[in-house]
Protein backbone atom coordinates (compact mmCIF):
# COMPACT_ATOMS: atom_id res chain seq x y z
CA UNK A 1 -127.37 17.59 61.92
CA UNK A 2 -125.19 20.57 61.52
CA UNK A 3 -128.12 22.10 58.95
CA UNK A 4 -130.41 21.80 62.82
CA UNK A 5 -127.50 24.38 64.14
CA UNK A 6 -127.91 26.42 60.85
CA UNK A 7 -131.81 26.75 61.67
CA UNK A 8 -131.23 27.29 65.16
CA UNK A 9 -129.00 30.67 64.00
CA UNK A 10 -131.35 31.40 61.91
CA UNK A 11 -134.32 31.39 63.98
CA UNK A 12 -132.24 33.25 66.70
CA UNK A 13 -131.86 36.76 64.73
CA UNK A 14 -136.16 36.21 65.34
CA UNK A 15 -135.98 36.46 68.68
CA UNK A 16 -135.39 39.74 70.10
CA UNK A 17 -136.00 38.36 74.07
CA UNK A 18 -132.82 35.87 73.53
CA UNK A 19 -130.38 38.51 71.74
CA UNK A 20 -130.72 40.39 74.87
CA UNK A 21 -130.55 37.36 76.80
CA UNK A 22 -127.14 36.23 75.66
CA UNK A 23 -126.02 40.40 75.34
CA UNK A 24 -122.88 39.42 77.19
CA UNK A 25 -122.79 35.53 75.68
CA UNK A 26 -119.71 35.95 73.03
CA UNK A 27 -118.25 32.27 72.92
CA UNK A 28 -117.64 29.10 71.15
CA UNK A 29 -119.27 25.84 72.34
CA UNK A 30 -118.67 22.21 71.14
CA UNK A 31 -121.82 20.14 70.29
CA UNK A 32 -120.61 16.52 70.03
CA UNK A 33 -122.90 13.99 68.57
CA UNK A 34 -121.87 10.61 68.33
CA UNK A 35 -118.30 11.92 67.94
CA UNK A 36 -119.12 14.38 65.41
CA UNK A 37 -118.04 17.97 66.35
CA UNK A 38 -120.12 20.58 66.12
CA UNK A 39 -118.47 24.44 66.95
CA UNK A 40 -120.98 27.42 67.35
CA UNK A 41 -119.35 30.61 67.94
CA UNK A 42 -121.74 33.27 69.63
CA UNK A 43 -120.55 37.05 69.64
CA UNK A 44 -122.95 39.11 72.02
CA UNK A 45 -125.82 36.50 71.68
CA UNK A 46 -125.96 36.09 68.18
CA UNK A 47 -124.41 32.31 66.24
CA UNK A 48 -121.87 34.34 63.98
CA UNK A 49 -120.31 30.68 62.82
CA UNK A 50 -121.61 26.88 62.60
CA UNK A 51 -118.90 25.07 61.95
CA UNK A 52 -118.03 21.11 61.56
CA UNK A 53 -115.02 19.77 63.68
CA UNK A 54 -112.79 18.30 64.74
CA UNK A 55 -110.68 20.88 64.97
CA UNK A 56 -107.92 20.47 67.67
CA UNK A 57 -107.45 24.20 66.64
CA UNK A 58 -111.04 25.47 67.79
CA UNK A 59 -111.10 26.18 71.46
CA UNK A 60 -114.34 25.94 73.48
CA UNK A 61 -115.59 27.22 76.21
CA UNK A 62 -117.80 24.39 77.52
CA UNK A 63 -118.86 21.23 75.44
CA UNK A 64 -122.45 19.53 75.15
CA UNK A 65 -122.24 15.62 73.76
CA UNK A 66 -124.77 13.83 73.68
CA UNK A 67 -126.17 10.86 70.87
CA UNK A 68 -128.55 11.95 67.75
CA UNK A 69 -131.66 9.98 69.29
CA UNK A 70 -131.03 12.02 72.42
CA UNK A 71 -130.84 15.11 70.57
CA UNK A 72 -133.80 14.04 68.17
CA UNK A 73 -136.29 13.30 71.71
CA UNK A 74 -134.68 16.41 73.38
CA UNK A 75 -135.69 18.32 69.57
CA UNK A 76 -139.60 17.01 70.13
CA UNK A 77 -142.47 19.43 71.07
CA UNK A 78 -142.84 17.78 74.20
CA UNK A 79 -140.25 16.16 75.20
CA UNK A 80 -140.64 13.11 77.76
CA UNK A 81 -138.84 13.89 81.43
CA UNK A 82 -135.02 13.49 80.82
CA UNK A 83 -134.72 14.96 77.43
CA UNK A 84 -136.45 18.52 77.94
CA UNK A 85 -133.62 20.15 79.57
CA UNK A 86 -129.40 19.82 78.77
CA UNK A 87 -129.24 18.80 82.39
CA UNK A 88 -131.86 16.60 82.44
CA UNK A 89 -129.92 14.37 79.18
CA UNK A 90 -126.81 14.40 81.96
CA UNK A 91 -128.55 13.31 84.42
CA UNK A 92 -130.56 10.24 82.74
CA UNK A 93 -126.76 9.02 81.40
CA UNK A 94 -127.62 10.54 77.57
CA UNK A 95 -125.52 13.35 77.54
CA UNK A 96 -122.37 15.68 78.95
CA UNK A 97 -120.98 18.53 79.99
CA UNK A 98 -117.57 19.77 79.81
CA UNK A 99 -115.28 22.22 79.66
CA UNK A 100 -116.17 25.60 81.68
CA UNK A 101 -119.34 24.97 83.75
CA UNK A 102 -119.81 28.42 85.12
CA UNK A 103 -119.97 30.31 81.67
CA UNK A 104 -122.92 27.75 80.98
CA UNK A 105 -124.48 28.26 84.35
CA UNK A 106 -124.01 32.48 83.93
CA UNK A 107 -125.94 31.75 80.75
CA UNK A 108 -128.42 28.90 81.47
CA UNK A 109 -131.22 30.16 80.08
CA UNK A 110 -130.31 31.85 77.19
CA UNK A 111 -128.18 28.48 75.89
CA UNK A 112 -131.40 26.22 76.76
CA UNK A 113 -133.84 28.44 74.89
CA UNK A 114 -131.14 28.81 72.47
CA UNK A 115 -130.88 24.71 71.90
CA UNK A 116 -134.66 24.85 72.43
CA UNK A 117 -135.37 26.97 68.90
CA UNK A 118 -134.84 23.57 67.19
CA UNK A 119 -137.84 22.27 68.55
CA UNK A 120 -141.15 20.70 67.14
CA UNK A 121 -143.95 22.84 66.50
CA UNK A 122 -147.00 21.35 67.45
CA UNK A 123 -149.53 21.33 65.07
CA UNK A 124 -152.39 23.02 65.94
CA UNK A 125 -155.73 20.75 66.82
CA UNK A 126 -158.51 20.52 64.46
């Protein structure tokens, strides 16, 4: 899973819309899967670190857990209603948030599209 977050960095120095997007984003936030700590530290809108917890050293700003099928639906290229949206997984009882809920809400968009970048491609039809 944390090779996902690796691609997601990746594909994030691609998009020029999102690095201005999260301009003012420079955080760490916990991904917890199953129990499995995930830390990705942002400076200015770019992932500068993916790194595997736990760490009881590693503070967070605000915390996303959620279970790897979750993740996996929320990952499709369309997504059924409930798993399109890090809200929606809270709401239908497959995820949570913690921690600091305004930094996430100052930067809603830019952390959905952000999680978003892991996302099927569909392939095109013949």
């Amino acid at each position: 899973m944390i090779d996902r977050f690796r691609e997601i960095a990746t594909r994030l120095e691609d998009q020029p819309h999102l690095l201005r997007l999260g301009r003012l984003f420079s955080e760490t936030v916990l991904i917890e899967i199953e129990g499995d700590e995930i830390y990705l530290t942002f400076d200015t809108g770019r992932i500068v670190s993916v790194v595997a917890g736990p760490s009881r050293k590693t503070p967070w700003r605000f915390a996303l857990r959620t279970d790897a099928d979750a993740l996996e639906q929320f990952w499709q290229a369309r997504p059924a209603p409930g798993f399109h949206d890090v809200f929606g997984l809270a709401k239908i009882g497959r995820g949570r948030i913690d921690g600091d809920i305004l930094s996430l809400v100052k930067n809603l968009r830019f952390f959905k599209e952000v999680m978003a970048l892991a996302r099927c491609k569909e392939e095109a039809a013949a």
